[in-house]
C-alpha atoms as a PDB file:
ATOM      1  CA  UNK A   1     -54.304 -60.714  19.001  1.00  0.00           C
ATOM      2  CA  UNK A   2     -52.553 -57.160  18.413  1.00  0.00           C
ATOM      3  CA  UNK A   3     -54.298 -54.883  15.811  1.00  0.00           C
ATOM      4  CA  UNK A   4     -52.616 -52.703  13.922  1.00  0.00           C
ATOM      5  CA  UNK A   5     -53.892 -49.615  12.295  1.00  0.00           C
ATOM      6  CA  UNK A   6     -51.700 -48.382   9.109  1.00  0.00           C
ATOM      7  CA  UNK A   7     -52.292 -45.171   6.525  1.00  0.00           C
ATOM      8  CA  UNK A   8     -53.066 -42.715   9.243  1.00  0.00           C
ATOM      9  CA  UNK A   9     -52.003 -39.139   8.398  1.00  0.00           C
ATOM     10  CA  UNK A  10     -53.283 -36.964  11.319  1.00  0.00           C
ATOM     11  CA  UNK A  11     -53.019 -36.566  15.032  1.00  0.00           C
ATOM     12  CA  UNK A  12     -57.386 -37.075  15.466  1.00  0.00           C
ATOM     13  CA  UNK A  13     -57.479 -40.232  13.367  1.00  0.00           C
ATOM     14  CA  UNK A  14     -54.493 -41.407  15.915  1.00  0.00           C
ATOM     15  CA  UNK A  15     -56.006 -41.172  18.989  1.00  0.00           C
ATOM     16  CA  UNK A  16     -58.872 -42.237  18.349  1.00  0.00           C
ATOM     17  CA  UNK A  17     -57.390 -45.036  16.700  1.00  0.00           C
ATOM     18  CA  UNK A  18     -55.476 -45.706  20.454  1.00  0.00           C
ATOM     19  CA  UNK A  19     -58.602 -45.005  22.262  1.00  0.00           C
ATOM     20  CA  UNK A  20     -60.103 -48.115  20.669  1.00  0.00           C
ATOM     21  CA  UNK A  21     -57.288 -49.858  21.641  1.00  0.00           C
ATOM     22  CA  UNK A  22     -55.412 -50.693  18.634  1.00  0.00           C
ATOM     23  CA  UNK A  23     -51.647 -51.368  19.553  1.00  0.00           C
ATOM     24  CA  UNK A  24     -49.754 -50.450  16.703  1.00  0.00           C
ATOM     25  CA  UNK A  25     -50.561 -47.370  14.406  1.00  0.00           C
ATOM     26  CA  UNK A  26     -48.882 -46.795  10.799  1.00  0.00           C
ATOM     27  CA  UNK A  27     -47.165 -43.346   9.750  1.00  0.00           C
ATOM     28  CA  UNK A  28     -46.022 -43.309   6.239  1.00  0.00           C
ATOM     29  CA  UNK A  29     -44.026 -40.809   5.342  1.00  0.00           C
ATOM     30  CA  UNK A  30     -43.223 -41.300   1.431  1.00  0.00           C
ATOM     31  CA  UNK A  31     -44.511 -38.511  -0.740  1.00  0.00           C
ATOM     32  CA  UNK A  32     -46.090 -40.710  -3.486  1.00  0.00           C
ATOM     33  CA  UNK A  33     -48.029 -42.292  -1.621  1.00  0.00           C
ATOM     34  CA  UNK A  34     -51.526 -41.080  -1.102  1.00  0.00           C
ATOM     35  CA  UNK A  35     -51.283 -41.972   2.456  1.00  0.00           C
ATOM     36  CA  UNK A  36     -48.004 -39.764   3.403  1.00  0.00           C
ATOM     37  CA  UNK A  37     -48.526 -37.780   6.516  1.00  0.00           C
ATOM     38  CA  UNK A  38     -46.566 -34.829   5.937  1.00  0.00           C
ATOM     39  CA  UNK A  39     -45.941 -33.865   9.402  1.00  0.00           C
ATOM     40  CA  UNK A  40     -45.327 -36.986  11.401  1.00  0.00           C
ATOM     41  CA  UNK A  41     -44.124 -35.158  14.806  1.00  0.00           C
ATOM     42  CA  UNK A  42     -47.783 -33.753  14.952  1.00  0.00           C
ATOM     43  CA  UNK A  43     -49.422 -36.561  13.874  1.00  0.00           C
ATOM     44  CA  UNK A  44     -47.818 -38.457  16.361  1.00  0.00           C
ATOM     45  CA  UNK A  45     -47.600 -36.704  19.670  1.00  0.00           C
ATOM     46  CA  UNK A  46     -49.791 -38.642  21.906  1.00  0.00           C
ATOM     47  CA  UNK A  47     -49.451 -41.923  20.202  1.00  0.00           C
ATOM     48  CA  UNK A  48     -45.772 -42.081  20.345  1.00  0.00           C
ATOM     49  CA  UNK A  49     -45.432 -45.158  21.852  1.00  0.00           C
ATOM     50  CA  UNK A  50     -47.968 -47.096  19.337  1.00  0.00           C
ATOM     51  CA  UNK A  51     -46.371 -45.196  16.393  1.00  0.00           C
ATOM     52  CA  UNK A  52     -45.012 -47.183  13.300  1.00  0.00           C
ATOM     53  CA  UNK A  53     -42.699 -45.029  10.628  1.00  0.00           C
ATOM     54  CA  UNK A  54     -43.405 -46.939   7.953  1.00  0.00           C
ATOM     55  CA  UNK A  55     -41.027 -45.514   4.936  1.00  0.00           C
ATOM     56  CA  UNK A  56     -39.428 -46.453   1.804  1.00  0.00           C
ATOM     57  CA  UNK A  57     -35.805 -46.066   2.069  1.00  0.00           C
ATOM     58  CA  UNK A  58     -32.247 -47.462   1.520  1.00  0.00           C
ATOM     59  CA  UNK A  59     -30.371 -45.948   3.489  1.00  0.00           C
ATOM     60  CA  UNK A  60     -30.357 -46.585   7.322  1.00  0.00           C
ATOM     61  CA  UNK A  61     -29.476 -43.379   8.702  1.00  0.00           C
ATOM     62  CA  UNK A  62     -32.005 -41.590   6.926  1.00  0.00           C
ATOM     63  CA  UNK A  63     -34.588 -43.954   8.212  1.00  0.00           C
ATOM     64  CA  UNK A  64     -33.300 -43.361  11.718  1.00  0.00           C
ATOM     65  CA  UNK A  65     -33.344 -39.541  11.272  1.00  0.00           C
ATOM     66  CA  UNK A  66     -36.866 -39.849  10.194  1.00  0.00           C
ATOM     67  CA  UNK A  67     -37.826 -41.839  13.101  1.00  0.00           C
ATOM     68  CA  UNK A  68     -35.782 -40.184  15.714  1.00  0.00           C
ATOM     69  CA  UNK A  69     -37.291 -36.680  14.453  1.00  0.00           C
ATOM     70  CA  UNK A  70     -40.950 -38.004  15.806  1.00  0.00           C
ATOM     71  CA  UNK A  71     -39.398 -39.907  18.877  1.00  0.00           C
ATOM     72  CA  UNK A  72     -40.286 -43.303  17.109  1.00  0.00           C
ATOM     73  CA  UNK A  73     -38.896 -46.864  18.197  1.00  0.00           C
ATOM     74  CA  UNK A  74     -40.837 -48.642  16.332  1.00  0.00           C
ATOM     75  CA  UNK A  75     -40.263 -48.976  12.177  1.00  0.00           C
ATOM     76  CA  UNK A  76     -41.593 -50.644   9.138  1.00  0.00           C
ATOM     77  CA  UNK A  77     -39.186 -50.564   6.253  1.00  0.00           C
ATOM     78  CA  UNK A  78     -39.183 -51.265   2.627  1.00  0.00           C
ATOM     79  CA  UNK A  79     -36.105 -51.601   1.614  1.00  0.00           C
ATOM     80  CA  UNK A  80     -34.924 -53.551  -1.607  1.00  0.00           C
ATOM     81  CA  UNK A  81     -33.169 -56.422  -1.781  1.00  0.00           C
ATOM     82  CA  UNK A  82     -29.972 -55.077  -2.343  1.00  0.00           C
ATOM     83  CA  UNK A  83     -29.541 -53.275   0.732  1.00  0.00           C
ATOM     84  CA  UNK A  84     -32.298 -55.184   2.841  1.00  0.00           C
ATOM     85  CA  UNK A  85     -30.288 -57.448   5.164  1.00  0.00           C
ATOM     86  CA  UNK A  86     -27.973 -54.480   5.613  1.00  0.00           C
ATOM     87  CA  UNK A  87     -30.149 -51.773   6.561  1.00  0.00           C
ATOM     88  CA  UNK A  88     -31.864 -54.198   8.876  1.00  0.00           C
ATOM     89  CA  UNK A  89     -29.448 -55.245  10.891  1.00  0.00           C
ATOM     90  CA  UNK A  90     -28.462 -51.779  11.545  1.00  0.00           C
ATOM     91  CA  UNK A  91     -32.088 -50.976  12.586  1.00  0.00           C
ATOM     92  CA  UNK A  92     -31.840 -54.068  15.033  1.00  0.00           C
ATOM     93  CA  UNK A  93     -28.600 -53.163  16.340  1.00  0.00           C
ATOM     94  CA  UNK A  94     -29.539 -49.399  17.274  1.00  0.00           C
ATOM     95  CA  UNK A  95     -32.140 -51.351  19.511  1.00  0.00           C
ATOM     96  CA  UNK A  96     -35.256 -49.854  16.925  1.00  0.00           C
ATOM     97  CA  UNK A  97     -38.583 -52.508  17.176  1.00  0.00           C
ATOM     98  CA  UNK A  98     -38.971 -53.909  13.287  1.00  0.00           C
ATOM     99  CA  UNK A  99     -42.102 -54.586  11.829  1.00  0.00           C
ATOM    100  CA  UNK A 100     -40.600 -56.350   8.734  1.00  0.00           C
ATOM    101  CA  UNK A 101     -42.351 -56.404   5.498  1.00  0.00           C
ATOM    102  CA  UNK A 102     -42.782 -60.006   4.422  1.00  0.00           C
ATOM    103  CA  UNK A 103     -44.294 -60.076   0.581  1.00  0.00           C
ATOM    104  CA  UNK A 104     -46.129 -63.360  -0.378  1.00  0.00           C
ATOM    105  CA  UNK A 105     -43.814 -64.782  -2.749  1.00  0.00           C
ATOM    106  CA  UNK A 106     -41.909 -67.480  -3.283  1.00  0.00           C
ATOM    107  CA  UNK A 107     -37.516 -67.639  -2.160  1.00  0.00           C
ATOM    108  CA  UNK A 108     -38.121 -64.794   0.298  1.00  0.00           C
ATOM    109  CA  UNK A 109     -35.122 -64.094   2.389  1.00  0.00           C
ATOM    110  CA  UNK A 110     -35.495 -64.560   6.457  1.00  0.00           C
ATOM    111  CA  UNK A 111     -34.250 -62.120   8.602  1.00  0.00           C
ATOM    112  CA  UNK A 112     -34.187 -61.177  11.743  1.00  0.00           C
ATOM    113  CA  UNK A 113     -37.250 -58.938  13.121  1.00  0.00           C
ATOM    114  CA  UNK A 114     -40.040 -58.324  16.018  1.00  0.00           C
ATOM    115  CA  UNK A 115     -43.188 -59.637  13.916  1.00  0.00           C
ATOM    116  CA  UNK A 116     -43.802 -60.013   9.847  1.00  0.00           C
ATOM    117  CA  UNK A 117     -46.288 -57.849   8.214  1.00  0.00           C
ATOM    118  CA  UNK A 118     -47.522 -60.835   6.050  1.00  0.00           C
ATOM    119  CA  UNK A 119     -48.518 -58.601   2.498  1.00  0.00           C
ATOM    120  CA  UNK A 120     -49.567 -58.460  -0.987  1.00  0.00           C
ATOM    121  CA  UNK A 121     -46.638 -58.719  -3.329  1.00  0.00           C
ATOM    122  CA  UNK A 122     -45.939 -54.776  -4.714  1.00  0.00           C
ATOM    123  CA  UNK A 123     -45.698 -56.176  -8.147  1.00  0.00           C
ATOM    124  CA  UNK A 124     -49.219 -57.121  -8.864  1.00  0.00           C
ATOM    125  CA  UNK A 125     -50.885 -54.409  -6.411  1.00  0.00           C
ATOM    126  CA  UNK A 126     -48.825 -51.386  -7.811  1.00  0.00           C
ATOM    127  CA  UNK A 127     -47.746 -50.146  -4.394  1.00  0.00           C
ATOM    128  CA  UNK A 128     -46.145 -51.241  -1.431  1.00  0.00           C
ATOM    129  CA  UNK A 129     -48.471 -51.945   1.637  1.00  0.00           C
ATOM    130  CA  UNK A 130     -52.163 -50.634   1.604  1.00  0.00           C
ATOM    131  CA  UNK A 131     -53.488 -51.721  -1.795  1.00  0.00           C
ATOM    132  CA  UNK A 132     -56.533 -52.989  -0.368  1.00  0.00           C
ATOM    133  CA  UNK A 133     -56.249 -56.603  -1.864  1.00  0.00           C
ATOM    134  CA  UNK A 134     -55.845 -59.687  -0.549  1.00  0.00           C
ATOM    135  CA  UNK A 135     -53.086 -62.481  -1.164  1.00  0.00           C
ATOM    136  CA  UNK A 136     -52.746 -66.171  -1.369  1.00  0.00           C
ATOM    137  CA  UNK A 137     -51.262 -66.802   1.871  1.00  0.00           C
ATOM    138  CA  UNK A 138     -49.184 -69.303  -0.290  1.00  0.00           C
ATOM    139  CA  UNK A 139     -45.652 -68.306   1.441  1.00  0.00           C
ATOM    140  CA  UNK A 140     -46.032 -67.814   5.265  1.00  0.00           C
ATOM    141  CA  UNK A 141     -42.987 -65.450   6.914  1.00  0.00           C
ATOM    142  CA  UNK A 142     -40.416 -67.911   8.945  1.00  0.00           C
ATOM    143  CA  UNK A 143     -41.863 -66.005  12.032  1.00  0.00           C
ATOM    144  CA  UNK A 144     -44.187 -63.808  13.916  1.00  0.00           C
ATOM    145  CA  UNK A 145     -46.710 -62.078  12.206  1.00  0.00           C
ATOM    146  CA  UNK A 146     -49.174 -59.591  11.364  1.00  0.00           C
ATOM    147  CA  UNK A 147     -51.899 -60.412   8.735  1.00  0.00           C
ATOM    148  CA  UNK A 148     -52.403 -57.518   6.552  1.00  0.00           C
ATOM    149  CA  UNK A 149     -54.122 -57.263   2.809  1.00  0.00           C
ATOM    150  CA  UNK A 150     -57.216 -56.068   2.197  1.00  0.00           C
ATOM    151  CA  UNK A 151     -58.471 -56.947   5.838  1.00  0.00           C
ATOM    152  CA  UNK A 152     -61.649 -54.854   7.577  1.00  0.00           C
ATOM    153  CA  UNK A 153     -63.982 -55.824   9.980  1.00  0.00           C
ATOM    154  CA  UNK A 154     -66.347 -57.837   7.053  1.00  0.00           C
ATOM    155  CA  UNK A 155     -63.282 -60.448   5.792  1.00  0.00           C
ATOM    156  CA  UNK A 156     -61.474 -60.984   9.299  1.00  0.00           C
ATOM    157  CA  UNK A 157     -63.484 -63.962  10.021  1.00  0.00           C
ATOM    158  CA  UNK A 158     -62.700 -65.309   6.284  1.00  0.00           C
ATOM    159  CA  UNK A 159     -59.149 -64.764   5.889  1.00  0.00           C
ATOM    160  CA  UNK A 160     -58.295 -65.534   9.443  1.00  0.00           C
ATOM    161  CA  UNK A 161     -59.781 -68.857   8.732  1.00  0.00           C
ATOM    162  CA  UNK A 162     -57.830 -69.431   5.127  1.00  0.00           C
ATOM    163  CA  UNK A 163     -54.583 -68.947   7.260  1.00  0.00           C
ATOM    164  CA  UNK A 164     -52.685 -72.150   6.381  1.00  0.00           C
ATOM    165  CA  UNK A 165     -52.613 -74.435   9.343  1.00  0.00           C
ATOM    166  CA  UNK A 166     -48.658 -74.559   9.815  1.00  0.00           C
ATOM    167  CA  UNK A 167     -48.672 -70.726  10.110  1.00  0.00           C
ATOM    168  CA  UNK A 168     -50.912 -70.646  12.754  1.00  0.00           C
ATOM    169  CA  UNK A 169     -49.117 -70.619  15.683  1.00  0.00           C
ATOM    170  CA  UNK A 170     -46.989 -67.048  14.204  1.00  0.00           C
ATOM    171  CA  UNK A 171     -50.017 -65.513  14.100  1.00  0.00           C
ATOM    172  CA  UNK A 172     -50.082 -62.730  16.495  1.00  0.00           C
ATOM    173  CA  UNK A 173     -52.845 -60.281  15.135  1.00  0.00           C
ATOM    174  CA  UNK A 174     -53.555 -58.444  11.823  1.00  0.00           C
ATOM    175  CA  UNK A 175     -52.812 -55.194  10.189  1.00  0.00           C
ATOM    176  CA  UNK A 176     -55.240 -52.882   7.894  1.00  0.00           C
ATOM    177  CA  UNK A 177     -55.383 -49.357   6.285  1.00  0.00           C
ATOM    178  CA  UNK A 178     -57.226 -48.281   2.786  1.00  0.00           C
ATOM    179  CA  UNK A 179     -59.897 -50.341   3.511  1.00  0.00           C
ATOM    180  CA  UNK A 180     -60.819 -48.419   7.300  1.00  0.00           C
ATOM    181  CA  UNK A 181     -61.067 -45.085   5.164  1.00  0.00           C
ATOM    182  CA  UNK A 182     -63.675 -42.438   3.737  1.00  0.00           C
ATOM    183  CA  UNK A 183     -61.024 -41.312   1.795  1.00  0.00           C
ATOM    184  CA  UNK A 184     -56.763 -41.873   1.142  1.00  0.00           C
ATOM    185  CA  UNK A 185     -55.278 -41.035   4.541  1.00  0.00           C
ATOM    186  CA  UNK A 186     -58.601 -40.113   6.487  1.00  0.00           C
ATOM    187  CA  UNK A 187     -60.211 -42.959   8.349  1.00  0.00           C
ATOM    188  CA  UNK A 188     -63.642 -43.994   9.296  1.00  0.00           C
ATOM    189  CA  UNK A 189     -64.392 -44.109  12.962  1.00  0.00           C
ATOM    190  CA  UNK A 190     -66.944 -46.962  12.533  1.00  0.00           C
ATOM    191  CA  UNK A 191     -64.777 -49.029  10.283  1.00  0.00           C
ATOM    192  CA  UNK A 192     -61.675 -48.637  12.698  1.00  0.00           C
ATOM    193  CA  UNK A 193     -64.029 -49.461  16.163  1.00  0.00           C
ATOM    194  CA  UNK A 194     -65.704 -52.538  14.037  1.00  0.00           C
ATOM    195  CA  UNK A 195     -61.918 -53.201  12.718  1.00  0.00           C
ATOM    196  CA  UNK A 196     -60.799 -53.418  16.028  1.00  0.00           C
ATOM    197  CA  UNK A 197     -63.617 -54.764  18.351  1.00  0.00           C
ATOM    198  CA  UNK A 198     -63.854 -57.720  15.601  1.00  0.00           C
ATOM    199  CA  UNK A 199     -60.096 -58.654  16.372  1.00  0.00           C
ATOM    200  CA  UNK A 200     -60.826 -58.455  20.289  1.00  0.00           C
ATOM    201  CA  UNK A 201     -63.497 -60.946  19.831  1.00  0.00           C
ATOM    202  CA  UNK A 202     -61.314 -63.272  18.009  1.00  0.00           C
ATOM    203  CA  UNK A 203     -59.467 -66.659  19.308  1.00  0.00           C
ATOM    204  CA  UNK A 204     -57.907 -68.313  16.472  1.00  0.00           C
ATOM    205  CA  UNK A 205     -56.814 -72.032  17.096  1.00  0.00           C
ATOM    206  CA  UNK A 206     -53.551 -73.199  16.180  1.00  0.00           C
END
């Protein structure tokens, strides 16, 4: 199972995040958000191969300077629908490692990406990714995936086992961020190692 640790803002929080062995580890860089990390070359700079730019954005190019600015390959993008497939297939093309946002709803739109994040839907949490809540796990992505909603090291065992039974075998590990912190954008050592360690331990049966 891969683990992936989201809402991290500084360059300590990172590596110790990678020294526990998570493989993926979120950067967001959008100013409203509580979790932006305001200098993402820093933040990054021994974790550049685990890094996620997660971002809210339109527009292609400006994701890719954003990315490229960091030396990032790997991206999570919200991007409406309007300009979704679009943007998306530019990311794929430049050869960048997608981490698609896939919102539990009904009528989504499949496209093609590395895994799913499987989320809340933005719309009843307020903001996109790391609301701390859960979802129904009513509409499963049409591929690989990352769980992620209100997950920490106390729920993994029950969500894990509420994932449908069809969805099973796209399950390739789960994703968390508010709820491993002390505070917005600052995370707790012994939530991320129990966070972790709990996924490790896991073998989930198709």
């Amino acid at each position: 199972m891969k683990v992936k640790v989201c809402g991290l803002t500084n360059a300590a929080d990172a590596a110790f995040a990678a020294m526990e062995g998570a493989d993926y580890l979120g950067f967001v860089v959008h100013p409203p958000s509580p979790r932006h990390c305001a200098d993402l070359a820093e933040a990054t700079r021994e974790v550049r191969d685990r890094a996620v730019l997660v971002t809210v954005a339109d527009d292609a190019e400006i994701i890719m300077r954003m990315a490229n600015s960091a030396g990032i390959g790997n991206i999570q993008p919200y991007v409406s629908r309007e300009h979704r497939q679009t943007v998306i297939q530019r990311l794929k093309a430049e050869g960048y490692f997608i981490l698609l946002p896939w919102i539990d709803e009904r009528d989504r739109v499949a496209l093609t990406e590395d895994f799913h994040i499987w989320e809340s839907n933005p719309d009843e949490t307020g903001v996109a990714g790391g609301s701390g809540r859960t979802h129904p796990m009513a509409f499963p992505p049409p591929g690989p995936f990352l769980l992620a909603g209100g997950l920490d090291a106390e729920n993994l065992w029950e969500r894990a086992a509420l994932i449908p039974a069809e969805a099973r075998l796209n399950l390739r590990g789960f994703d968390a961020a508010s709820r491993l912190e002390r505070s917005p954008g600052i995370k707790d050592s012994v939530k991320v190692r129990a966070f972790i360690r709990t996924i490790r331990s896991m073998s989930i049966e198709a």
